[in-house]
PDB file of N, CA and C in Angstrom:
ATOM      1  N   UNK A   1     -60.698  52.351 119.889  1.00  0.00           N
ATOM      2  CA  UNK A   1     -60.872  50.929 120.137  1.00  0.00           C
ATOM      3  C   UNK A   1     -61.339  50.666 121.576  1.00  0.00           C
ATOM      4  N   UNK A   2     -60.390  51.180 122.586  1.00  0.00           N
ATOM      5  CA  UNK A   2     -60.865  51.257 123.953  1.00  0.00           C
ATOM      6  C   UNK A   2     -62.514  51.344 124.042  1.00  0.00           C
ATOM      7  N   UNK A   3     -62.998  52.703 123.696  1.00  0.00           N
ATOM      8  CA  UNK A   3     -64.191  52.924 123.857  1.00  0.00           C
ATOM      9  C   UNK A   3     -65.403  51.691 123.038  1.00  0.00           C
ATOM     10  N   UNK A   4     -64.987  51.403 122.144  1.00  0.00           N
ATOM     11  CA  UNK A   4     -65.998  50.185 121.641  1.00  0.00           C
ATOM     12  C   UNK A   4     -65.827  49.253 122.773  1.00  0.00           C
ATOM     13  N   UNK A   5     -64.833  48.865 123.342  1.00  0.00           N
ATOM     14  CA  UNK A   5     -64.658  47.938 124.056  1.00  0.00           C
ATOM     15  C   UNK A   5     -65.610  48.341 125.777  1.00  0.00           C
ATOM     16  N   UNK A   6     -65.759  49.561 125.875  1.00  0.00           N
ATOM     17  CA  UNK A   6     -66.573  49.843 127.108  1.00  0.00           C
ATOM     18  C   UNK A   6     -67.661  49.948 126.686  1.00  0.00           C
ATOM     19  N   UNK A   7     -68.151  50.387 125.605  1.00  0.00           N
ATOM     20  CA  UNK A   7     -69.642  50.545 124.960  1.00  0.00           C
ATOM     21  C   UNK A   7     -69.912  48.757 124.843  1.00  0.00           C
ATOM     22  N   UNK A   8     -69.003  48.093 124.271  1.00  0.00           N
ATOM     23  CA  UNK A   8     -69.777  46.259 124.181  1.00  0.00           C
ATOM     24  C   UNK A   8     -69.721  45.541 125.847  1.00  0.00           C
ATOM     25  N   UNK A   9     -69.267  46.104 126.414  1.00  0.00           N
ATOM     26  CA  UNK A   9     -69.469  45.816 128.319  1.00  0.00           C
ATOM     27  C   UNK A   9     -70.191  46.398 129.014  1.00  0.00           C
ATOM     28  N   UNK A  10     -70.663  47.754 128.610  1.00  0.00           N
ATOM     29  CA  UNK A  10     -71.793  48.112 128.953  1.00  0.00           C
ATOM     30  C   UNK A  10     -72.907  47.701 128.639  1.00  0.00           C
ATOM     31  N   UNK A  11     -72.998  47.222 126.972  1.00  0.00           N
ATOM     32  CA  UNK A  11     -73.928  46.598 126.411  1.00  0.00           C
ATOM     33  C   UNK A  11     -74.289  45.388 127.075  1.00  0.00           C
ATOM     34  N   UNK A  12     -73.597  44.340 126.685  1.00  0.00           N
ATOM     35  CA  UNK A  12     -73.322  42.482 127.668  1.00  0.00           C
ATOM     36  C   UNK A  12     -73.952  42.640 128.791  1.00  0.00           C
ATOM     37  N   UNK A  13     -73.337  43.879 129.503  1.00  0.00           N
ATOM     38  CA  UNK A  13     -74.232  43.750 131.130  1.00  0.00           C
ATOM     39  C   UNK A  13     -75.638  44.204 131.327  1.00  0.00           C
ATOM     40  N   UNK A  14     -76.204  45.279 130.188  1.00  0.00           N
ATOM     41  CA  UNK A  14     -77.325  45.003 130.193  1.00  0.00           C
ATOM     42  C   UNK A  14     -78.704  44.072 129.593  1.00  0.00           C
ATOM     43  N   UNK A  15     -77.954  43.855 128.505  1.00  0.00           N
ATOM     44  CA  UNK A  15     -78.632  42.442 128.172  1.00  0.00           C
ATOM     45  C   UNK A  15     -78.363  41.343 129.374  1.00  0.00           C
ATOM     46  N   UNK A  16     -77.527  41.311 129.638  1.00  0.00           N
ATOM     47  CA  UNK A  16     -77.735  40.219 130.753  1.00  0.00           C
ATOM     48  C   UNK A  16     -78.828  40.586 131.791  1.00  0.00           C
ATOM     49  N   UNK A  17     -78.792  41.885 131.773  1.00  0.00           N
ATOM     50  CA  UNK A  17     -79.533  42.289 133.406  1.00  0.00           C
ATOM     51  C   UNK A  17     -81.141  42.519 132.746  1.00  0.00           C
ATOM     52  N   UNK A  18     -81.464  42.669 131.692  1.00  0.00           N
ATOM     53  CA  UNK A  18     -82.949  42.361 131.075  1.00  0.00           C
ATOM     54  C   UNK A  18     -83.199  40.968 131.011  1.00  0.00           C
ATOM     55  N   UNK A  19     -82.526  40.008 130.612  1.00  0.00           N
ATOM     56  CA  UNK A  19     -82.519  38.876 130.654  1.00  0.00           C
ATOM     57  C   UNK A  19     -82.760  38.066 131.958  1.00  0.00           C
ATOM     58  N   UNK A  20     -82.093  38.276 133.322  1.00  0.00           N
ATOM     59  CA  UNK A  20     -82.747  37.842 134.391  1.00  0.00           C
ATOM     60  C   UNK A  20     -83.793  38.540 134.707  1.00  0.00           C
ATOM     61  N   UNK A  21     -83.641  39.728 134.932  1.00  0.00           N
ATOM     62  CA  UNK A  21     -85.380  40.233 134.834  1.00  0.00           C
ATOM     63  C   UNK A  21     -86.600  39.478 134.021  1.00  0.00           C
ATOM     64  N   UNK A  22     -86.466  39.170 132.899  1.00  0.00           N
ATOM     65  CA  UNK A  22     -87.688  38.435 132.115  1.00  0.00           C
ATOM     66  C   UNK A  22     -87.500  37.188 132.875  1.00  0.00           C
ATOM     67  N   UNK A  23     -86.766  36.837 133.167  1.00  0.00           N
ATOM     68  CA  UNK A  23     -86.492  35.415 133.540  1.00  0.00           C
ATOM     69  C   UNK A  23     -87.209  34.974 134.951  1.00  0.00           C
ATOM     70  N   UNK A  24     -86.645  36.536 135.754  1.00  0.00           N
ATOM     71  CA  UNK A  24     -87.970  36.268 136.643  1.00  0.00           C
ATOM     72  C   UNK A  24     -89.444  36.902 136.513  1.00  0.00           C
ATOM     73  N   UNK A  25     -89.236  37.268 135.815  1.00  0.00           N
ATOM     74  CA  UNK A  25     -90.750  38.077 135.431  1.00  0.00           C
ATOM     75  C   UNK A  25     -92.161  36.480 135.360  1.00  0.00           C
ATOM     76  N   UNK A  26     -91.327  35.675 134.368  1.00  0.00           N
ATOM     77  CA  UNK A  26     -91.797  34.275 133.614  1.00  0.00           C
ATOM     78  C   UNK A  26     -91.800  33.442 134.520  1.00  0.00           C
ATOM     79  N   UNK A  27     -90.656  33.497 135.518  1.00  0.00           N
ATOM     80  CA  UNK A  27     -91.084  32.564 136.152  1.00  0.00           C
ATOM     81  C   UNK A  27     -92.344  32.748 137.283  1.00  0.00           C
ATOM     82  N   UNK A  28     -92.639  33.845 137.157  1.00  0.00           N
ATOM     83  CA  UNK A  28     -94.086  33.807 137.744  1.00  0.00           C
ATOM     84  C   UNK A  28     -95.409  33.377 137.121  1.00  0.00           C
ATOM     85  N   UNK A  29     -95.181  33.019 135.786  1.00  0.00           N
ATOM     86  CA  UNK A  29     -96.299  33.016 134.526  1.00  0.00           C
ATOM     87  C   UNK A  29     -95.981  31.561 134.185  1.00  0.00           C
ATOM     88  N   UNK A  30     -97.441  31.081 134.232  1.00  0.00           N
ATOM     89  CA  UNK A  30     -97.556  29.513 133.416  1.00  0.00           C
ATOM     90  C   UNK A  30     -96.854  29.545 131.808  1.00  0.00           C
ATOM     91  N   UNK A  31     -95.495  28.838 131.962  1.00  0.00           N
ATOM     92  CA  UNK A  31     -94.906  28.623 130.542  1.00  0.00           C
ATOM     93  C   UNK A  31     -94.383  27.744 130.778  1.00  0.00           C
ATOM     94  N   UNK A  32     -94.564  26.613 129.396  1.00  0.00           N
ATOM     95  CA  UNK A  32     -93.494  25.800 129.557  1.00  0.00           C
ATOM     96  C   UNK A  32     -92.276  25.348 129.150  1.00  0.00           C
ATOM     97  N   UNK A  33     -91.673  24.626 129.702  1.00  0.00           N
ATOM     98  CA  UNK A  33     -89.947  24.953 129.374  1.00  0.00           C
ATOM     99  C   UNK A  33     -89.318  24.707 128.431  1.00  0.00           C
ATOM    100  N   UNK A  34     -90.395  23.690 127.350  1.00  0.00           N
ATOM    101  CA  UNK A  34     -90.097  23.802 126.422  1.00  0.00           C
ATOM    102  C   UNK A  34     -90.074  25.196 125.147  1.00  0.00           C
ATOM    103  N   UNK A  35     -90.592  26.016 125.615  1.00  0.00           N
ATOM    104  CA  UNK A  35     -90.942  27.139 125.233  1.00  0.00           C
ATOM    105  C   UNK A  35     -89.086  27.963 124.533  1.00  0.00           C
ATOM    106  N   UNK A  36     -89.405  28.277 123.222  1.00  0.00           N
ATOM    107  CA  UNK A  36     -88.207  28.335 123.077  1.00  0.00           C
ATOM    108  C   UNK A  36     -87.522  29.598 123.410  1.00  0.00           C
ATOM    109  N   UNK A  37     -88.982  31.188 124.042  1.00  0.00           N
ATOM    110  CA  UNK A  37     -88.048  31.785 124.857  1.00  0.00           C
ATOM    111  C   UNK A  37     -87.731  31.153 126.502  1.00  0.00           C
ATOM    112  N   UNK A  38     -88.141  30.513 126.864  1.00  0.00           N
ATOM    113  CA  UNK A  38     -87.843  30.224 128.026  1.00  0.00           C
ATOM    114  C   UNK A  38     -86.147  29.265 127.990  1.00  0.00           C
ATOM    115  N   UNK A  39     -86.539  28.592 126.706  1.00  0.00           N
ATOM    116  CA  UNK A  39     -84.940  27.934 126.494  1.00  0.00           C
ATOM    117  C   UNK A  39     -83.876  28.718 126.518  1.00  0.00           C
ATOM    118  N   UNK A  40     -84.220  29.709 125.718  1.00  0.00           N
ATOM    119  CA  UNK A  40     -83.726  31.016 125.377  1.00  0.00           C
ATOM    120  C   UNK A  40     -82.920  31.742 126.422  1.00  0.00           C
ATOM    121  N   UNK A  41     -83.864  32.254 127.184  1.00  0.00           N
ATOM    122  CA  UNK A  41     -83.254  32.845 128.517  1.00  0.00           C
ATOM    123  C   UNK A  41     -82.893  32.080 129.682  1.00  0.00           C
ATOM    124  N   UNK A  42     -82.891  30.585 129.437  1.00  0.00           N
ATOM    125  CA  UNK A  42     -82.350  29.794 130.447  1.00  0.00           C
ATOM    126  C   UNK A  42     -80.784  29.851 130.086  1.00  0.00           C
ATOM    127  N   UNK A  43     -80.515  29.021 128.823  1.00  0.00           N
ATOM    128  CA  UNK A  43     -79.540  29.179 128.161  1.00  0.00           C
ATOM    129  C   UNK A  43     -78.667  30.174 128.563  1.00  0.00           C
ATOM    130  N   UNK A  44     -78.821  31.703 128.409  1.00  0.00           N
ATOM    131  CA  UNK A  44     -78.057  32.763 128.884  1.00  0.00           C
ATOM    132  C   UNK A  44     -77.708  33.186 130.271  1.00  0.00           C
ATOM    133  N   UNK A  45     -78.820  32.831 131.199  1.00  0.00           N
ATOM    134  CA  UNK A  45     -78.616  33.224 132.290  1.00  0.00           C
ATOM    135  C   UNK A  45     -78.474  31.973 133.337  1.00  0.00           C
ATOM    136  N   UNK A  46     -78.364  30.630 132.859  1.00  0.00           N
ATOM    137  CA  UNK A  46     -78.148  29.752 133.711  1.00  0.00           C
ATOM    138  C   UNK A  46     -76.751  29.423 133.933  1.00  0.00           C
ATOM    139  N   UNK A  47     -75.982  29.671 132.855  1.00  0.00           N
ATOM    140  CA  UNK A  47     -74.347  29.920 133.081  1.00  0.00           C
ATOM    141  C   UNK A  47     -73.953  30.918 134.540  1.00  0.00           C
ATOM    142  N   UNK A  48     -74.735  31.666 134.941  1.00  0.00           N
ATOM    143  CA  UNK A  48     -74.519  32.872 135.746  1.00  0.00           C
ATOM    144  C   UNK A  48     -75.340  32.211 137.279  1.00  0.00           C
ATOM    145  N   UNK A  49     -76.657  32.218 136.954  1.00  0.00           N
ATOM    146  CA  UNK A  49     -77.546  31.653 138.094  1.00  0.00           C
ATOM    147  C   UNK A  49     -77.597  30.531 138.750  1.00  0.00           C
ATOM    148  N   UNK A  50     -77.057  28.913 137.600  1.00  0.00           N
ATOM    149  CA  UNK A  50     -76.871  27.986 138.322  1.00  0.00           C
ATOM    150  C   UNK A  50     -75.529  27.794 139.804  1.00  0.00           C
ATOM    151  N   UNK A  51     -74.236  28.121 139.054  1.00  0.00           N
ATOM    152  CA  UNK A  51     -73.544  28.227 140.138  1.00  0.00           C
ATOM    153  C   UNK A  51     -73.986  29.016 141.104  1.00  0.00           C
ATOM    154  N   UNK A  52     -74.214  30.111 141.712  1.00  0.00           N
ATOM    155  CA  UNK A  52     -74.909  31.446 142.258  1.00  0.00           C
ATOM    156  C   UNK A  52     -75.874  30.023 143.212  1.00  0.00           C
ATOM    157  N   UNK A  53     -76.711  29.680 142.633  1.00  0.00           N
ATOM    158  CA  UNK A  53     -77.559  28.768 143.421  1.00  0.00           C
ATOM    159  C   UNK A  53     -77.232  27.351 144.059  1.00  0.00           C
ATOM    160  N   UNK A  54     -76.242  27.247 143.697  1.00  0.00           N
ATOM    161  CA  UNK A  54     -75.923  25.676 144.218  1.00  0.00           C
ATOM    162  C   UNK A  54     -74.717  26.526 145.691  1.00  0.00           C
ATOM    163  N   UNK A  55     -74.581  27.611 145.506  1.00  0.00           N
ATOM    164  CA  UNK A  55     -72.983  28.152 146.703  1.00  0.00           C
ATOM    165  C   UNK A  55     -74.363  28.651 147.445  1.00  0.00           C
ATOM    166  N   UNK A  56     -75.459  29.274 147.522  1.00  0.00           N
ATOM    167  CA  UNK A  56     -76.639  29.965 148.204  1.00  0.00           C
ATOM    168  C   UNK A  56     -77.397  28.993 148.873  1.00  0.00           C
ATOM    169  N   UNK A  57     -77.349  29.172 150.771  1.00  0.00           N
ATOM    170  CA  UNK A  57     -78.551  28.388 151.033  1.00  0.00           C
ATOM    171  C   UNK A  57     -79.614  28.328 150.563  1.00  0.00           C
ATOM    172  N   UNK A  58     -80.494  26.726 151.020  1.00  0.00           N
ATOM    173  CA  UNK A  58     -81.950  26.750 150.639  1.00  0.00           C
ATOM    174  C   UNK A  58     -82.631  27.969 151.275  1.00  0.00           C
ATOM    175  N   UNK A  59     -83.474  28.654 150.632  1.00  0.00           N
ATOM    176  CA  UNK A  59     -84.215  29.767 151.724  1.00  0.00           C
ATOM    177  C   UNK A  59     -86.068  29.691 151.294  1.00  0.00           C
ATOM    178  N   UNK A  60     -85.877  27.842 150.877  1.00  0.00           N
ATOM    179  CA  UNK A  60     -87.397  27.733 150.808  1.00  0.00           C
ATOM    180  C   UNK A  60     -87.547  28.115 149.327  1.00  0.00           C
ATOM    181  N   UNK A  61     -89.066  28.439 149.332  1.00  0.00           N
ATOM    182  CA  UNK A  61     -90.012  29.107 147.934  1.00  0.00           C
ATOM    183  C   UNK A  61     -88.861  30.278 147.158  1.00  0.00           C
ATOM    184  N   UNK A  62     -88.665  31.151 147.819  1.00  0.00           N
ATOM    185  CA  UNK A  62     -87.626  32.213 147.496  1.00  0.00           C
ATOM    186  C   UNK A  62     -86.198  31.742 146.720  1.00  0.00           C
ATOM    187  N   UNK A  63     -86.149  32.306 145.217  1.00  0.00           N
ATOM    188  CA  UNK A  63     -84.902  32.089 144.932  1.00  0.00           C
ATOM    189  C   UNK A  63     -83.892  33.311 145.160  1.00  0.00           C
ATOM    190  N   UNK A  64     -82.960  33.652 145.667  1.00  0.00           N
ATOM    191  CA  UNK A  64     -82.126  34.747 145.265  1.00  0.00           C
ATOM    192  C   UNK A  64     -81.295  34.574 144.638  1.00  0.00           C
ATOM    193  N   UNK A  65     -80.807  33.411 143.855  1.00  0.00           N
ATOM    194  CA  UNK A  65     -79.681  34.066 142.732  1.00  0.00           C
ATOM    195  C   UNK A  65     -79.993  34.900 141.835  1.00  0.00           C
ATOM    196  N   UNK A  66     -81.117  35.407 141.245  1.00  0.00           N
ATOM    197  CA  UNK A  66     -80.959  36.530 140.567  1.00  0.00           C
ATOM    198  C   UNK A  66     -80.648  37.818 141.540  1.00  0.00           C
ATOM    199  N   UNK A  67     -81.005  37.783 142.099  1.00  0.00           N
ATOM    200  CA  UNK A  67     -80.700  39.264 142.948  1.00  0.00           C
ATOM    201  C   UNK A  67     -78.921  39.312 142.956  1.00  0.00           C
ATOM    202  N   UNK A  68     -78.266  38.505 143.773  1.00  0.00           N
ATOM    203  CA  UNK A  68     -76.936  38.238 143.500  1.00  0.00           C
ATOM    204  C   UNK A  68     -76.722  37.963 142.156  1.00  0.00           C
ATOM    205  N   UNK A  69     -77.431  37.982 141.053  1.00  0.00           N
ATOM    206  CA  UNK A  69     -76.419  37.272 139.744  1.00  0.00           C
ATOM    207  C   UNK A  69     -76.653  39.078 139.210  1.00  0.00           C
ATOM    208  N   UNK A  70     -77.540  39.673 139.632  1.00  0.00           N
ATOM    209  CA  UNK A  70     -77.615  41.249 139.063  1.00  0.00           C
ATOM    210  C   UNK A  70     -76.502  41.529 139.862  1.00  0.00           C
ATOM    211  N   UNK A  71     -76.432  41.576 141.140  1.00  0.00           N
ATOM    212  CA  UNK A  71     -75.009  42.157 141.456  1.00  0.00           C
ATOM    213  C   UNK A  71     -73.486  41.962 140.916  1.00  0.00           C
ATOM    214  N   UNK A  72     -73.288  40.741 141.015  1.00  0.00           N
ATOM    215  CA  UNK A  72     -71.985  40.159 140.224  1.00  0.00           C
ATOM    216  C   UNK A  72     -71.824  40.821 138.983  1.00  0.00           C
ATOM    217  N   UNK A  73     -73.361  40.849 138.422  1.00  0.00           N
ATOM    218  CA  UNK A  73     -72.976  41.603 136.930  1.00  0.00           C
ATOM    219  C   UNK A  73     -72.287  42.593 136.441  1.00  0.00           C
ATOM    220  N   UNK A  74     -73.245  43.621 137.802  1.00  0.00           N
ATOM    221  CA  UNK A  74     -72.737  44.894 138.086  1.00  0.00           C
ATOM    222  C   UNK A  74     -71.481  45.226 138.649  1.00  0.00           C
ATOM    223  N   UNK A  75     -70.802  44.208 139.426  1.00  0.00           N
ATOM    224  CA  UNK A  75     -69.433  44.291 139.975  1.00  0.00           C
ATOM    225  C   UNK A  75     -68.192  43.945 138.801  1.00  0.00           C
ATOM    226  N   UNK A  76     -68.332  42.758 138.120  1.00  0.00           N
ATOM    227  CA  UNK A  76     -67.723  42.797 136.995  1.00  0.00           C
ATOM    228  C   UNK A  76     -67.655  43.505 135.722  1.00  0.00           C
ATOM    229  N   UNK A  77     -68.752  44.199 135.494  1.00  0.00           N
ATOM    230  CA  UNK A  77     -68.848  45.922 134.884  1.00  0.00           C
ATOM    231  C   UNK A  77     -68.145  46.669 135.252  1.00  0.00           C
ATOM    232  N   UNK A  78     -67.936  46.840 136.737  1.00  0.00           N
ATOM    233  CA  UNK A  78     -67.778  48.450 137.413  1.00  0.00           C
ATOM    234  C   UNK A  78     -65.619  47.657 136.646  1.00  0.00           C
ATOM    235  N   UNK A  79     -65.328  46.567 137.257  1.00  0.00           N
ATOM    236  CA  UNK A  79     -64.133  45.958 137.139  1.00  0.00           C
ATOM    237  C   UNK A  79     -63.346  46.261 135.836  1.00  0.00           C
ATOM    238  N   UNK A  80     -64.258  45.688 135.212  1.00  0.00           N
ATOM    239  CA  UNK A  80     -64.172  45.608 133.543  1.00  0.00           C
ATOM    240  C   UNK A  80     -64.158  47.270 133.042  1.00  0.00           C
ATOM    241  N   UNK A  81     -64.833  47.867 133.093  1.00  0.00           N
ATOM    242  CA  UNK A  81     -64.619  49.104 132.690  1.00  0.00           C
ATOM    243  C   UNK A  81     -63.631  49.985 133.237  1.00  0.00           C
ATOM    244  N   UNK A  82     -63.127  50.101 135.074  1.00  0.00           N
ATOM    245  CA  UNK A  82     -62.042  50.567 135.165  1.00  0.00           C
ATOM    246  C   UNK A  82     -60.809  50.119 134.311  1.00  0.00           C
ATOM    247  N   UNK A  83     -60.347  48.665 134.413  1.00  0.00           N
ATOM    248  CA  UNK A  83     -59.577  47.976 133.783  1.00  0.00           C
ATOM    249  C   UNK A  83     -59.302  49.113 132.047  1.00  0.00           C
ATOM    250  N   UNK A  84     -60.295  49.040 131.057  1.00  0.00           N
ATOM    251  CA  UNK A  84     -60.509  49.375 130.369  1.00  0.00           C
ATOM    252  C   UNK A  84     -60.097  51.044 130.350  1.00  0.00           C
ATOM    253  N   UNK A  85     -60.740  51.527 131.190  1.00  0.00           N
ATOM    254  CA  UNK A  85     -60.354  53.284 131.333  1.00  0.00           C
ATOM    255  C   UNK A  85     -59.183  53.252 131.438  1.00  0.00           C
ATOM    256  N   UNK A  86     -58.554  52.977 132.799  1.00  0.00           N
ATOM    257  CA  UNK A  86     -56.604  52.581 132.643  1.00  0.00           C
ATOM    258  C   UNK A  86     -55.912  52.307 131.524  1.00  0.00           C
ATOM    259  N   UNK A  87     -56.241  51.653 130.515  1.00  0.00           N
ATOM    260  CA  UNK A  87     -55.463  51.445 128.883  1.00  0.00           C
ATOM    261  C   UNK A  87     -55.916  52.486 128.417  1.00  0.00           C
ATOM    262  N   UNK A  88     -56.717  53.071 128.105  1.00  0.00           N
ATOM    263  CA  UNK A  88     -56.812  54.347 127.205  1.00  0.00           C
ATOM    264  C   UNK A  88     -55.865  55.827 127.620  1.00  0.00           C
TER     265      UNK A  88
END
């Protein structure tokens, strides 16, 4: 059971972490927002990126909450899976 439970947190964090990647990939590419992958991957990764961006100074043209929302990801992984190793 343990191990499903580190295999679906390993999983979550990388779908999440493909998911801001496309997210910024697109946002370099004329699409519009009505676009229902763009809804799509707003939907998932704006739970994560909006807060991230409203606590982050302005730094202009440049967004970095994805850069920080990949980290957090990765920190609550590394968390989540010790947690997880300890019960087994």
């Amino acid at each position: 059971m343990i191990v499903l439970l580190i295999n679906f947190v390993k999983l979550l964090a990388q779908a999440l972490n493909i998911a801001i990647f496309v997210r910024v990939i697109l946002s370099w590419l004329p699409m519009s927002p009505d676009s229902p992958l763009v809804r799509l991957l707003l939907g998932i990764t704006e739970p994560i990126l909006g807060p991230i961006r409203r606590i982050l100074p302005r730094t202009g043209l440049l967004d970095l909450s994805p850069f920080f929302g990949l980290i957090l990801i990765s920190l609550a992984e590394q968390v989540l899976l010790m947690a997880l190793r300890r019960l087994a």
